[in-house]
PDB file of N, CA and C in Angstrom:
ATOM      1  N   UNK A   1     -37.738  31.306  38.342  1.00  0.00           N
ATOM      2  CA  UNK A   1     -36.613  31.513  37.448  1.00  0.00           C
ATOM      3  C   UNK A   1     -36.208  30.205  36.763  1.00  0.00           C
ATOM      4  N   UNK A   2     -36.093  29.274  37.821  1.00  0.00           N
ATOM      5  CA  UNK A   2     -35.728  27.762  36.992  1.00  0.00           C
ATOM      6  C   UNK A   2     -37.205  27.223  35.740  1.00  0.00           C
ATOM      7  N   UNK A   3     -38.053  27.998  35.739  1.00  0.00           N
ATOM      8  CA  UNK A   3     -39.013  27.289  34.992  1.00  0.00           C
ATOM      9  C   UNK A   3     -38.819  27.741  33.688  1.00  0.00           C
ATOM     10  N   UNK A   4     -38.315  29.223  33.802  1.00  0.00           N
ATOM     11  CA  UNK A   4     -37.988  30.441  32.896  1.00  0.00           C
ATOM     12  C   UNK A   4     -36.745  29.663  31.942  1.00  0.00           C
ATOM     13  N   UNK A   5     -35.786  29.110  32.732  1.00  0.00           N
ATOM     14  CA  UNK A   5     -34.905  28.701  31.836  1.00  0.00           C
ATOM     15  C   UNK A   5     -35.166  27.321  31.350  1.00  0.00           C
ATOM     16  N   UNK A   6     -35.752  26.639  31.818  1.00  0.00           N
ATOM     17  CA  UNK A   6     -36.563  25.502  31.189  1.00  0.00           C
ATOM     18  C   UNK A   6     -37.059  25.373  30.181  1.00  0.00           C
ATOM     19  N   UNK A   7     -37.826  26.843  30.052  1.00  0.00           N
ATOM     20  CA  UNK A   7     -38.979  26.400  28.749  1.00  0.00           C
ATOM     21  C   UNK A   7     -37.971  27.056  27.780  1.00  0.00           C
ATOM     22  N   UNK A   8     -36.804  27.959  27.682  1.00  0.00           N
ATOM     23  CA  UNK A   8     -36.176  28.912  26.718  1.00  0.00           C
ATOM     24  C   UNK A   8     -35.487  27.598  26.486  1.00  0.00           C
ATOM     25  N   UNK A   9     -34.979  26.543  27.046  1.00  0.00           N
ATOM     26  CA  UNK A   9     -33.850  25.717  26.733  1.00  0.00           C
ATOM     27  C   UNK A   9     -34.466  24.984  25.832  1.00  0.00           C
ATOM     28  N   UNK A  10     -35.759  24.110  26.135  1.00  0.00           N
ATOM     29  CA  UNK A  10     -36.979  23.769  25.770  1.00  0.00           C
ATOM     30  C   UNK A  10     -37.659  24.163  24.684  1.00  0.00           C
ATOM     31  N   UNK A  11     -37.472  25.344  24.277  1.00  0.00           N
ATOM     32  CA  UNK A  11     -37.902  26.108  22.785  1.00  0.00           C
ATOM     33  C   UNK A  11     -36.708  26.283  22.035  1.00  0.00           C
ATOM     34  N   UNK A  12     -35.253  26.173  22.381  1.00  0.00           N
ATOM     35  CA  UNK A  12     -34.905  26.559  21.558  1.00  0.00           C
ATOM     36  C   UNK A  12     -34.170  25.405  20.094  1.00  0.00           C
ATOM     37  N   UNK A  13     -34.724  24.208  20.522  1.00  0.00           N
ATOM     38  CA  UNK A  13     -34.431  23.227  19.353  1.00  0.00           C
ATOM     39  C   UNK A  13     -35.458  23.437  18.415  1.00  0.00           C
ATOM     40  N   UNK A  14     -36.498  23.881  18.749  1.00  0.00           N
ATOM     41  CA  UNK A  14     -37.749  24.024  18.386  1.00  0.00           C
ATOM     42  C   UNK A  14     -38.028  25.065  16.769  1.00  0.00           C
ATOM     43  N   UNK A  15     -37.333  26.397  17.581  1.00  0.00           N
ATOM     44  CA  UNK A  15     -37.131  27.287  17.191  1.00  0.00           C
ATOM     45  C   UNK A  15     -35.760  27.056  16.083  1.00  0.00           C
ATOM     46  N   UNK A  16     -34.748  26.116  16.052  1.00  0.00           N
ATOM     47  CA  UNK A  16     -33.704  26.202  15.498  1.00  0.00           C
ATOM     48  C   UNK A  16     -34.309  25.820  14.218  1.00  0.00           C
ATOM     49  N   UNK A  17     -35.407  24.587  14.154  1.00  0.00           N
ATOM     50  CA  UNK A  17     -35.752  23.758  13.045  1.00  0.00           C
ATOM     51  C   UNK A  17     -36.846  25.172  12.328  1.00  0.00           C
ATOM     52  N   UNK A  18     -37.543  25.709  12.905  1.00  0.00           N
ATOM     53  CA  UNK A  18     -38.061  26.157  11.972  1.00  0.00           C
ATOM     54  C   UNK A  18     -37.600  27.098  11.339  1.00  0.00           C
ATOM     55  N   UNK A  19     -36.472  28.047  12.018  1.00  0.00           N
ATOM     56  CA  UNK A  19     -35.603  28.941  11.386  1.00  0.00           C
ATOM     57  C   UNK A  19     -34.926  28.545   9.857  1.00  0.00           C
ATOM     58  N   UNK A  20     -34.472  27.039  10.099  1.00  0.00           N
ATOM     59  CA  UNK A  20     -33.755  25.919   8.743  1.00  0.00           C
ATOM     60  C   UNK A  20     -35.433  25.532   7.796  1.00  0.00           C
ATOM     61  N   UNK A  21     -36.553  26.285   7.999  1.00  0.00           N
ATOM     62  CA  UNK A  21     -37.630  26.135   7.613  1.00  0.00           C
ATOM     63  C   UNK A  21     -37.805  25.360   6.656  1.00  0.00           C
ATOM     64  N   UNK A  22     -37.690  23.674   7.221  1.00  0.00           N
ATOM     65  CA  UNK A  22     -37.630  22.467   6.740  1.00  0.00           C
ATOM     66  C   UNK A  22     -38.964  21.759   7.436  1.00  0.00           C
ATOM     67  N   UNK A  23     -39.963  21.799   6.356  1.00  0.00           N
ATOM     68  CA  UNK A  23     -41.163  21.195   6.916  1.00  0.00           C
ATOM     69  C   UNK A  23     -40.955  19.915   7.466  1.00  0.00           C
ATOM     70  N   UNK A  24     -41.518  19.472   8.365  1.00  0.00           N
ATOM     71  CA  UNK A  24     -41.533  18.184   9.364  1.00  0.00           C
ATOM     72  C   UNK A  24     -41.867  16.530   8.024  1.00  0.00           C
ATOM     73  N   UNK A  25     -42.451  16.875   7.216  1.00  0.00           N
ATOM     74  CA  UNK A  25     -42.909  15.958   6.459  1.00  0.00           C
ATOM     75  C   UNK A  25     -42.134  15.714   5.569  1.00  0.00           C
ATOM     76  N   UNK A  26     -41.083  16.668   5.127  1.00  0.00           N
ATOM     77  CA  UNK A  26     -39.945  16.839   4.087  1.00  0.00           C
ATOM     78  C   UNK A  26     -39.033  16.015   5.090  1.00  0.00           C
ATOM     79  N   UNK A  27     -38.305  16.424   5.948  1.00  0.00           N
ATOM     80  CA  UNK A  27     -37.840  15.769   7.567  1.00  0.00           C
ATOM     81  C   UNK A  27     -38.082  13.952   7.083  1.00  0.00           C
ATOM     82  N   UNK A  28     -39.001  13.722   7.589  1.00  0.00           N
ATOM     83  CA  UNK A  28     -39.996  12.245   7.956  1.00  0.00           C
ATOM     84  C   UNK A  28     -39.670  11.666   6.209  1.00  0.00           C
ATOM     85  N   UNK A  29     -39.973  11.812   5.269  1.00  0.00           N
ATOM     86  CA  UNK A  29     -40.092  11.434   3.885  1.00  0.00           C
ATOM     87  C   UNK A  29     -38.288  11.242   3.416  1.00  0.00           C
ATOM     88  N   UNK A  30     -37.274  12.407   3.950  1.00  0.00           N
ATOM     89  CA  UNK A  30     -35.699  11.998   3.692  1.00  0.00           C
ATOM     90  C   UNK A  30     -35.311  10.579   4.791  1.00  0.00           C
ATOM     91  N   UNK A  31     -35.919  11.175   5.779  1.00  0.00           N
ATOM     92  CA  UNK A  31     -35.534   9.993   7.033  1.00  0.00           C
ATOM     93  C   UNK A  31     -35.637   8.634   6.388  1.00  0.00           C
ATOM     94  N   UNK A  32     -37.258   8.241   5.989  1.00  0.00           N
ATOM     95  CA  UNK A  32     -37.827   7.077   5.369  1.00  0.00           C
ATOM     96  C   UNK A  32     -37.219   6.514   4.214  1.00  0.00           C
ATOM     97  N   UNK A  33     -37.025   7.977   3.244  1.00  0.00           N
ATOM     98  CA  UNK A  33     -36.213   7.518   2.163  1.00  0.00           C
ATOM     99  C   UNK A  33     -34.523   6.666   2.538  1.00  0.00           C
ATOM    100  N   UNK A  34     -34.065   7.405   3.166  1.00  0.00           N
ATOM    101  CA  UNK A  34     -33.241   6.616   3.919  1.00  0.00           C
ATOM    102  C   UNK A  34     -32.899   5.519   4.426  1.00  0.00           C
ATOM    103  N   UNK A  35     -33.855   5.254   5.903  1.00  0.00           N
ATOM    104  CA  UNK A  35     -33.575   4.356   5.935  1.00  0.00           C
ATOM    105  C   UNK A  35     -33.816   2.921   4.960  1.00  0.00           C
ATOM    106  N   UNK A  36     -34.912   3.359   3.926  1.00  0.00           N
ATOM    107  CA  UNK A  36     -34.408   2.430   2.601  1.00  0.00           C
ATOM    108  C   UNK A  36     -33.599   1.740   1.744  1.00  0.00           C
ATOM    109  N   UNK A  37     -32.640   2.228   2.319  1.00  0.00           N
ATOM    110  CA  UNK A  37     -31.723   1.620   1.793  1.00  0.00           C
ATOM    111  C   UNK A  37     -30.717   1.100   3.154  1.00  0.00           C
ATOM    112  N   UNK A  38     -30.915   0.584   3.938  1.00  0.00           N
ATOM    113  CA  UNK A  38     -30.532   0.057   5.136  1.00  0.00           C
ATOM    114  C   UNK A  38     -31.438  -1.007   5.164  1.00  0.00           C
ATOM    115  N   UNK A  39     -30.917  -2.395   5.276  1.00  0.00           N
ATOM    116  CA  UNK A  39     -31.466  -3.304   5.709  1.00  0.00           C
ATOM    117  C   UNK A  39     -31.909  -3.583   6.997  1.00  0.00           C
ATOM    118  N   UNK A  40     -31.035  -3.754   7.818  1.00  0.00           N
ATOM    119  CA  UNK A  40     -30.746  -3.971   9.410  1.00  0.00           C
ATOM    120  C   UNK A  40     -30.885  -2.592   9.834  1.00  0.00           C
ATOM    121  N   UNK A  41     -30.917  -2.499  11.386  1.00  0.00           N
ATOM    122  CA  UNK A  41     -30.770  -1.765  11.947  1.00  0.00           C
ATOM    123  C   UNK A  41     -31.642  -1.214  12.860  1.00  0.00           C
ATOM    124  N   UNK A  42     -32.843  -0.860  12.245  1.00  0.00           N
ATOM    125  CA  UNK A  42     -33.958  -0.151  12.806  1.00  0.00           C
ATOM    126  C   UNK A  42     -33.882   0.909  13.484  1.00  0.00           C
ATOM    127  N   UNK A  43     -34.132   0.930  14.326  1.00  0.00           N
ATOM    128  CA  UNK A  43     -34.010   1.920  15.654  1.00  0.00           C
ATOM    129  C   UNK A  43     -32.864   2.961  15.553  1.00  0.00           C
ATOM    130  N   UNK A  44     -31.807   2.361  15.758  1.00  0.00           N
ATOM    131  CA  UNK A  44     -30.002   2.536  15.277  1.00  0.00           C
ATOM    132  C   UNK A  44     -30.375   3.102  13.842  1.00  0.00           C
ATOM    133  N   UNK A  45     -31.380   3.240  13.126  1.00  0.00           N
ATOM    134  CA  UNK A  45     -31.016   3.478  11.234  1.00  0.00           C
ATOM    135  C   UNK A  45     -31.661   5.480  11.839  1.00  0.00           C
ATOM    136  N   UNK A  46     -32.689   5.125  12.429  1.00  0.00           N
ATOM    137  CA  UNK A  46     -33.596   6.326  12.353  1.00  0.00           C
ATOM    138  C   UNK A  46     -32.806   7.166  12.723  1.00  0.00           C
ATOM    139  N   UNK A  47     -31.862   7.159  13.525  1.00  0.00           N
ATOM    140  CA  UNK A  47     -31.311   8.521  14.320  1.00  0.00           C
ATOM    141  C   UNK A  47     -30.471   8.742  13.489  1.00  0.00           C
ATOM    142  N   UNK A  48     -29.240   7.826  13.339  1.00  0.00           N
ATOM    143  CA  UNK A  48     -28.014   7.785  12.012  1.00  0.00           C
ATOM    144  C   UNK A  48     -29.026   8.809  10.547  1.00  0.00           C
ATOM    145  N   UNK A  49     -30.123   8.484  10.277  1.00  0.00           N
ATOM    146  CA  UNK A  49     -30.740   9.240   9.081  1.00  0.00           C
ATOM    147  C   UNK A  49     -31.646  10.503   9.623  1.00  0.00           C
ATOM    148  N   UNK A  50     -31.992  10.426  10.875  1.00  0.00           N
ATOM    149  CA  UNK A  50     -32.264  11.840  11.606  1.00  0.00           C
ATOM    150  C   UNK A  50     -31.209  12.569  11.556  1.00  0.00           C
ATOM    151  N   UNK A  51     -29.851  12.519  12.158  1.00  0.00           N
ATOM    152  CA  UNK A  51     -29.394  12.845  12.122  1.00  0.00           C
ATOM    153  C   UNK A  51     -28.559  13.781  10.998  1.00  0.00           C
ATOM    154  N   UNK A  52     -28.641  12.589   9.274  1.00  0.00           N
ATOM    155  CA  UNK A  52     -28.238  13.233   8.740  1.00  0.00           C
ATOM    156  C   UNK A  52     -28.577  14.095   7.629  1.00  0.00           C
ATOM    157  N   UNK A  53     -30.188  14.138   8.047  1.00  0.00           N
ATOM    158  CA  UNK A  53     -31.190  15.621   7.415  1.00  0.00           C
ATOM    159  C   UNK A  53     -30.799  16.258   8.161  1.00  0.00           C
ATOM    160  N   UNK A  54     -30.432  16.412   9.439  1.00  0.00           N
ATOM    161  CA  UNK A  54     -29.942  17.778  10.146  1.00  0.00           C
ATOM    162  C   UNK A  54     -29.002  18.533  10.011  1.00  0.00           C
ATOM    163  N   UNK A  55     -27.722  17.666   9.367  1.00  0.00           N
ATOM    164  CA  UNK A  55     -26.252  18.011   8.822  1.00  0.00           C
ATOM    165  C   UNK A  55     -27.339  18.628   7.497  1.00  0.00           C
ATOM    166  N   UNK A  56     -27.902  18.116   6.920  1.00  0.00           N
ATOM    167  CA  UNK A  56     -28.340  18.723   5.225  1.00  0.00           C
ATOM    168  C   UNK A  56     -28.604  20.419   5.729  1.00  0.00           C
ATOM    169  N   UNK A  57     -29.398  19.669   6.784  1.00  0.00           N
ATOM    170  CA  UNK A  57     -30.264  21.407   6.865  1.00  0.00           C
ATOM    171  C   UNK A  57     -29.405  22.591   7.304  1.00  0.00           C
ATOM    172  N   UNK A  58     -28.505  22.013   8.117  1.00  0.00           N
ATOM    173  CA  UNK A  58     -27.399  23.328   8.463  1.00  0.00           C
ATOM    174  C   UNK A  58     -26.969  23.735   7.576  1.00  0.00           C
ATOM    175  N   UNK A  59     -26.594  23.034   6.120  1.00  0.00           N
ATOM    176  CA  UNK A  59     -25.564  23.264   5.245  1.00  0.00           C
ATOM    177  C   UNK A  59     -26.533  24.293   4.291  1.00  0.00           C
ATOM    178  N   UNK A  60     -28.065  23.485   3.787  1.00  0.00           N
ATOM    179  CA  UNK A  60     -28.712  24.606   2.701  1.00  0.00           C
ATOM    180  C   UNK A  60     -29.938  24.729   3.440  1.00  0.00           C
ATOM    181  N   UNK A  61     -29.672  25.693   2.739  1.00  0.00           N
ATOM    182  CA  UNK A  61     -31.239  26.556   3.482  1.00  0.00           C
ATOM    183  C   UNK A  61     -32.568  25.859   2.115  1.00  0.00           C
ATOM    184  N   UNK A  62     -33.890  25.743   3.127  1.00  0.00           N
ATOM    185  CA  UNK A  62     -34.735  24.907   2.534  1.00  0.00           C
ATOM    186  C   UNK A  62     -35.306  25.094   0.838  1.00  0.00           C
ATOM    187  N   UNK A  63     -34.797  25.926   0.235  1.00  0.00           N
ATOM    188  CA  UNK A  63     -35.301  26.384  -1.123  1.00  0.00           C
ATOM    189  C   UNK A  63     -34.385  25.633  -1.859  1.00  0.00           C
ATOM    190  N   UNK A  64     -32.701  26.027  -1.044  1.00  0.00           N
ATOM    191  CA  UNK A  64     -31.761  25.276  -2.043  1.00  0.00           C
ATOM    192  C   UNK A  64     -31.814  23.600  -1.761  1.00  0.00           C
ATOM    193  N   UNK A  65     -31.867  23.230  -0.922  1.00  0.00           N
ATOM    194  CA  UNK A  65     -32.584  21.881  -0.591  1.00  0.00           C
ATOM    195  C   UNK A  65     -33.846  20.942  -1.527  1.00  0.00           C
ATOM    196  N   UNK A  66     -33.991  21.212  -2.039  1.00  0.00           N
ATOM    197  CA  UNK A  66     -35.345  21.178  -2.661  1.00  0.00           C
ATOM    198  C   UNK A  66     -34.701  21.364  -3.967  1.00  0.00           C
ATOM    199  N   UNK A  67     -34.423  22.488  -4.386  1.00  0.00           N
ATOM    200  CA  UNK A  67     -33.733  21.965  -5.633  1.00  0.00           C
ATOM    201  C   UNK A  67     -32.461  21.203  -6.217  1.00  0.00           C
ATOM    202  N   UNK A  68     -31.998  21.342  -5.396  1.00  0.00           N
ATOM    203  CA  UNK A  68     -30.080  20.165  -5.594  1.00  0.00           C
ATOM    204  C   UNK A  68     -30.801  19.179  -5.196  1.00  0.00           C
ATOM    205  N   UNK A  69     -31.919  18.757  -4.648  1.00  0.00           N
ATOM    206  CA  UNK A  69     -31.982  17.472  -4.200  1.00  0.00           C
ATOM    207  C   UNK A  69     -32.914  16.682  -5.434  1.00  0.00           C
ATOM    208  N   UNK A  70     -34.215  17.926  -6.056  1.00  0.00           N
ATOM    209  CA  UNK A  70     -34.305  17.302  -7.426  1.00  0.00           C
ATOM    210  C   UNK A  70     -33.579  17.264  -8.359  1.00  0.00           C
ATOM    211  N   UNK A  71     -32.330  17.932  -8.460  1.00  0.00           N
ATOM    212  CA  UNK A  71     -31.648  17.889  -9.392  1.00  0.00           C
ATOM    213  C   UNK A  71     -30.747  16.460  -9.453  1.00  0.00           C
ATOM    214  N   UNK A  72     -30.645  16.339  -8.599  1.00  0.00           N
ATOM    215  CA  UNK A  72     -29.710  14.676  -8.023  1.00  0.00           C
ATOM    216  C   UNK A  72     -30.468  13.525  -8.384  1.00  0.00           C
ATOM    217  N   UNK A  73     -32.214  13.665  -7.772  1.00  0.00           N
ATOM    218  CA  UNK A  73     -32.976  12.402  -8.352  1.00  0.00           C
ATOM    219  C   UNK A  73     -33.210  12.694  -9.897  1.00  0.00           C
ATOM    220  N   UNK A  74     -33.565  13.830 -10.433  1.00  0.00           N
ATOM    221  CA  UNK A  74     -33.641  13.620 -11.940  1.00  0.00           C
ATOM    222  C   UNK A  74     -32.645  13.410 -12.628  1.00  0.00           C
ATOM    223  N   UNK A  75     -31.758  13.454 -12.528  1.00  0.00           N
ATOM    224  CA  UNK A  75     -30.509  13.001 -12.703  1.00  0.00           C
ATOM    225  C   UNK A  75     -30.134  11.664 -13.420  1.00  0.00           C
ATOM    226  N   UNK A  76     -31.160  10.586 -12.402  1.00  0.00           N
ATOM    227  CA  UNK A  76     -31.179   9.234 -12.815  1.00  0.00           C
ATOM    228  C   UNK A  76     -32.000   8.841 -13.501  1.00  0.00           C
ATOM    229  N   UNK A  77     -33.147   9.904 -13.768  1.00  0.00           N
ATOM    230  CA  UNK A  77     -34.221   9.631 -14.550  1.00  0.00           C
ATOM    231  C   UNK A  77     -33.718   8.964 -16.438  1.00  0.00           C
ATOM    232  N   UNK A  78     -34.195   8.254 -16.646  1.00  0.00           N
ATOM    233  CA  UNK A  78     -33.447   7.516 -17.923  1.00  0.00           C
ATOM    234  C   UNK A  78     -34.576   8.329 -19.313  1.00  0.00           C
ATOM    235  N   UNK A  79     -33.964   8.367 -20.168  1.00  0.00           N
ATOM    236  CA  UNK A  79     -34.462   9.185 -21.572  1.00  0.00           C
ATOM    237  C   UNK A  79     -34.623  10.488 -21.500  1.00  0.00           C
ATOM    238  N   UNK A  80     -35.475  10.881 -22.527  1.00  0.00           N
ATOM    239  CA  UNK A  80     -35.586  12.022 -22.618  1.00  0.00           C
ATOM    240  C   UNK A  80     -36.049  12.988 -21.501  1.00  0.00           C
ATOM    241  N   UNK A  81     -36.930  12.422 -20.604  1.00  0.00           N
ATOM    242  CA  UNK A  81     -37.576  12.839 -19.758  1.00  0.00           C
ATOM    243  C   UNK A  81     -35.999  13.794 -18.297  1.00  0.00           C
ATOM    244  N   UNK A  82     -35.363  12.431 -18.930  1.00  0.00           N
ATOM    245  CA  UNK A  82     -34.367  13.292 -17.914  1.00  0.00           C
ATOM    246  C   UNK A  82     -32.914  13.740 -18.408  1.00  0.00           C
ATOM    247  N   UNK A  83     -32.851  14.307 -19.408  1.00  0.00           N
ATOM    248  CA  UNK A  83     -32.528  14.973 -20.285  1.00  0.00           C
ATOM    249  C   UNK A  83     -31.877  16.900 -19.643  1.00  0.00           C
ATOM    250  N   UNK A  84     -33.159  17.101 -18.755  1.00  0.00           N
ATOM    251  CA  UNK A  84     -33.396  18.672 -18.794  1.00  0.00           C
ATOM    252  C   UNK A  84     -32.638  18.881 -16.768  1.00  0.00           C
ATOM    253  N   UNK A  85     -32.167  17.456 -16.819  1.00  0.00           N
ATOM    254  CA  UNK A  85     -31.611  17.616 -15.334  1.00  0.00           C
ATOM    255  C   UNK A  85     -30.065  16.854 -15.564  1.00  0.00           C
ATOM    256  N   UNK A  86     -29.605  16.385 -16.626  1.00  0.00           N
ATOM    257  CA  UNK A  86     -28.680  15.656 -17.054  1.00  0.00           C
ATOM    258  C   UNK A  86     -27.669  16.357 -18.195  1.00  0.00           C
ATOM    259  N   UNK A  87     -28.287  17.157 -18.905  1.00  0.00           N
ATOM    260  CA  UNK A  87     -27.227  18.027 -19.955  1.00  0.00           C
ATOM    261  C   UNK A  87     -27.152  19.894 -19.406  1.00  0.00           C
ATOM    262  N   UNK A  88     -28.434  20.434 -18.491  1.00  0.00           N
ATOM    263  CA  UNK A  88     -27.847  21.752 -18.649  1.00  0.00           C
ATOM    264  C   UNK A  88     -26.603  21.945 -16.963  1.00  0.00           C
ATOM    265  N   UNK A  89     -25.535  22.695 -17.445  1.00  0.00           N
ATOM    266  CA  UNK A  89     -24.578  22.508 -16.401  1.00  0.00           C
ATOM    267  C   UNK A  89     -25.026  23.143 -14.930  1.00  0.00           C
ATOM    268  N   UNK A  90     -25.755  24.081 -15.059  1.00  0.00           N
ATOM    269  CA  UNK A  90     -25.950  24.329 -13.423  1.00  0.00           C
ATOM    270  C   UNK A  90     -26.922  23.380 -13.059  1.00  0.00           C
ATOM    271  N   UNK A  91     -27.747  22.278 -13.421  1.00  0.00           N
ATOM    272  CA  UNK A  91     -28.640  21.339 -12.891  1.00  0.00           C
ATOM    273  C   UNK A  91     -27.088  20.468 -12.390  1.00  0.00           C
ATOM    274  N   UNK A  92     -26.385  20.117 -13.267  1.00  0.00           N
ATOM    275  CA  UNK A  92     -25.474  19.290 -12.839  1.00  0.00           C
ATOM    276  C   UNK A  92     -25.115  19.483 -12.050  1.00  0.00           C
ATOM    277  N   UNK A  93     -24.372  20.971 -11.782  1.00  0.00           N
ATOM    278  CA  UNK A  93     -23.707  21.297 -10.794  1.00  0.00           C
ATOM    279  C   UNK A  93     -24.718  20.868  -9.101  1.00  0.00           C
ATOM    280  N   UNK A  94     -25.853  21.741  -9.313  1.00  0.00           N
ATOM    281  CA  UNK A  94     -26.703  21.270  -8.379  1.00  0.00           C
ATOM    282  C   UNK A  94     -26.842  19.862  -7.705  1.00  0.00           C
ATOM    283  N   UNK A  95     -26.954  19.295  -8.625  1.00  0.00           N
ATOM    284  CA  UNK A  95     -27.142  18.164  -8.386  1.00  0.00           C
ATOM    285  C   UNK A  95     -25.954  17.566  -7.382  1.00  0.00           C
ATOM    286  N   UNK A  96     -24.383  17.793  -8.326  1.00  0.00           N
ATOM    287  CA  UNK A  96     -23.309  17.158  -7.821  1.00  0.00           C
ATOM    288  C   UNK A  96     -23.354  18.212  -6.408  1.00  0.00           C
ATOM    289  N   UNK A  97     -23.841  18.916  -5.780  1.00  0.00           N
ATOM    290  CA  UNK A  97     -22.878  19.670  -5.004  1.00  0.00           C
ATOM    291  C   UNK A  97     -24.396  19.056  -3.257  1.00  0.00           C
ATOM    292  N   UNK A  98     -25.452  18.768  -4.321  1.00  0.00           N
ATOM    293  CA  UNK A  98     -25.940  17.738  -3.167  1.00  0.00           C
ATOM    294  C   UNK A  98     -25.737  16.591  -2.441  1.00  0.00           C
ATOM    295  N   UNK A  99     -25.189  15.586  -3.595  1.00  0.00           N
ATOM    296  CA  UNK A  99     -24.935  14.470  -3.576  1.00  0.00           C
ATOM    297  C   UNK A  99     -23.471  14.945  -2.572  1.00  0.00           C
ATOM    298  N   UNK A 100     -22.542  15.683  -2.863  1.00  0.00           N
ATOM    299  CA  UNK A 100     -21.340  16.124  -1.957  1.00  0.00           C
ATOM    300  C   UNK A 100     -22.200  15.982  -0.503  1.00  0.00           C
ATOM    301  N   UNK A 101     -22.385  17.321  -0.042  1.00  0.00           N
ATOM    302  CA  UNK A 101     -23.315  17.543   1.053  1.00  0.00           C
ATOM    303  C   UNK A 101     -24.035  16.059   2.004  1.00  0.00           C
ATOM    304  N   UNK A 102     -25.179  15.416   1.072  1.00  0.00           N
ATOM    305  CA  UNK A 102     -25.681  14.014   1.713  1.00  0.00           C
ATOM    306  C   UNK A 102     -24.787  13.373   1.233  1.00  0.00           C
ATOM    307  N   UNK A 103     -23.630  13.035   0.695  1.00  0.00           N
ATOM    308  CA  UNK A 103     -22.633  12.573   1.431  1.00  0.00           C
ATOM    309  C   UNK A 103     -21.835  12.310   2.758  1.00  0.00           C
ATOM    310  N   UNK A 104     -21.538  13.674   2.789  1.00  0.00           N
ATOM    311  CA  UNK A 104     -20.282  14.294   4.031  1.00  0.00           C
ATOM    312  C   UNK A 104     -21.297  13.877   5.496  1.00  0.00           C
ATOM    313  N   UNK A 105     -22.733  14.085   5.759  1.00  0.00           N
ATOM    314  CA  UNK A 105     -23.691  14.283   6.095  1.00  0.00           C
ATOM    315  C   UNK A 105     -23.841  12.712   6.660  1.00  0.00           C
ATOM    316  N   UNK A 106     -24.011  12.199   5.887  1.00  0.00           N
ATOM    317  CA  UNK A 106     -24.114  10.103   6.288  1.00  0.00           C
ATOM    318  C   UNK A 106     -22.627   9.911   6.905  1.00  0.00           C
ATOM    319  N   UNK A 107     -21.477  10.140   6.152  1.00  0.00           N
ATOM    320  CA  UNK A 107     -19.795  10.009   6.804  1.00  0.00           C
ATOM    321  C   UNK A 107     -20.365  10.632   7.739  1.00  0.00           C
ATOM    322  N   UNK A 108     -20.695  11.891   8.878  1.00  0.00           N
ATOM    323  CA  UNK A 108     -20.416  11.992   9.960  1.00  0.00           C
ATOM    324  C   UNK A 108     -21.417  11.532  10.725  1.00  0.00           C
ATOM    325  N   UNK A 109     -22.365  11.055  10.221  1.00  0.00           N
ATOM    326  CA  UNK A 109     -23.655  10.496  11.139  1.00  0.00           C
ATOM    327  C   UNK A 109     -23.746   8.850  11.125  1.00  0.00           C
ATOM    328  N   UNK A 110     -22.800   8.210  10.334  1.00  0.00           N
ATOM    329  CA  UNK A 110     -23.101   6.606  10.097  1.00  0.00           C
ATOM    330  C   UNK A 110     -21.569   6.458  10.564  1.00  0.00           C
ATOM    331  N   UNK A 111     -21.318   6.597  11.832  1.00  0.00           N
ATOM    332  CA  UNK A 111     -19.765   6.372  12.003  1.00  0.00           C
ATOM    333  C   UNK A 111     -19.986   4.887  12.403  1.00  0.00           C
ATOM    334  N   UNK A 112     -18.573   3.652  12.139  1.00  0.00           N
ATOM    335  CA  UNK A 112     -18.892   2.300  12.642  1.00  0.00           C
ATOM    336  C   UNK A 112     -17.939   2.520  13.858  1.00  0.00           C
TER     337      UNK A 112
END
């Protein structure tokens, strides 16, 4: 019986991430992006930015993820090129309502 509840306790972080069906490499690539912009830290940066793809992922489910989050980097894209993520209003909106989100997301995971 104790092995029984072992492995269910044991599967069920497992099971939570793929339900938020956020590929592991999408995961690893926000983390990295992240800690990029942290100088110091190391060790202390990874979990603080583990942590706060996990706040992302509770909040949108992985389709809307993916797009508010290009909508946020094209955003900064300069000329014409970024134009088509910068003037129509639901890109904006998108965009702004990510940048909210990985906001709130770093505030509760980068506490000093």
């Amino acid at each position: 019986m104790r092995k029984v509840v072992f492995c269910i306790a044991f599967m069920l972080p497992a099971s939570a991430f793929a339900q938020q069906g956020y590929p592991t490499v999408d995961r690893v690539e926000w983390v990295l992006d992240c800690m990029q912009q942290y100088d110091k830290g190391g060790y202390e940066v990874v979990h603080k930015c583990s942590c706060a793809i996990d706040k992302i992922a509770a909040k949108l489910k992985y389709n809307d993820y993916v797009e508010y989050s290009t909508a946020a980097r094209g955003q900064t894209m300069r000329g014409e090129r970024g134009n088509e993520f910068r003037d129509p209003d639901t890109v904006k909106g998108a965009g702004a309502k990510y940048k909210k989100i990985q906001t709130e997301a770093k505030e509760q995971c980068f506490l000093k």
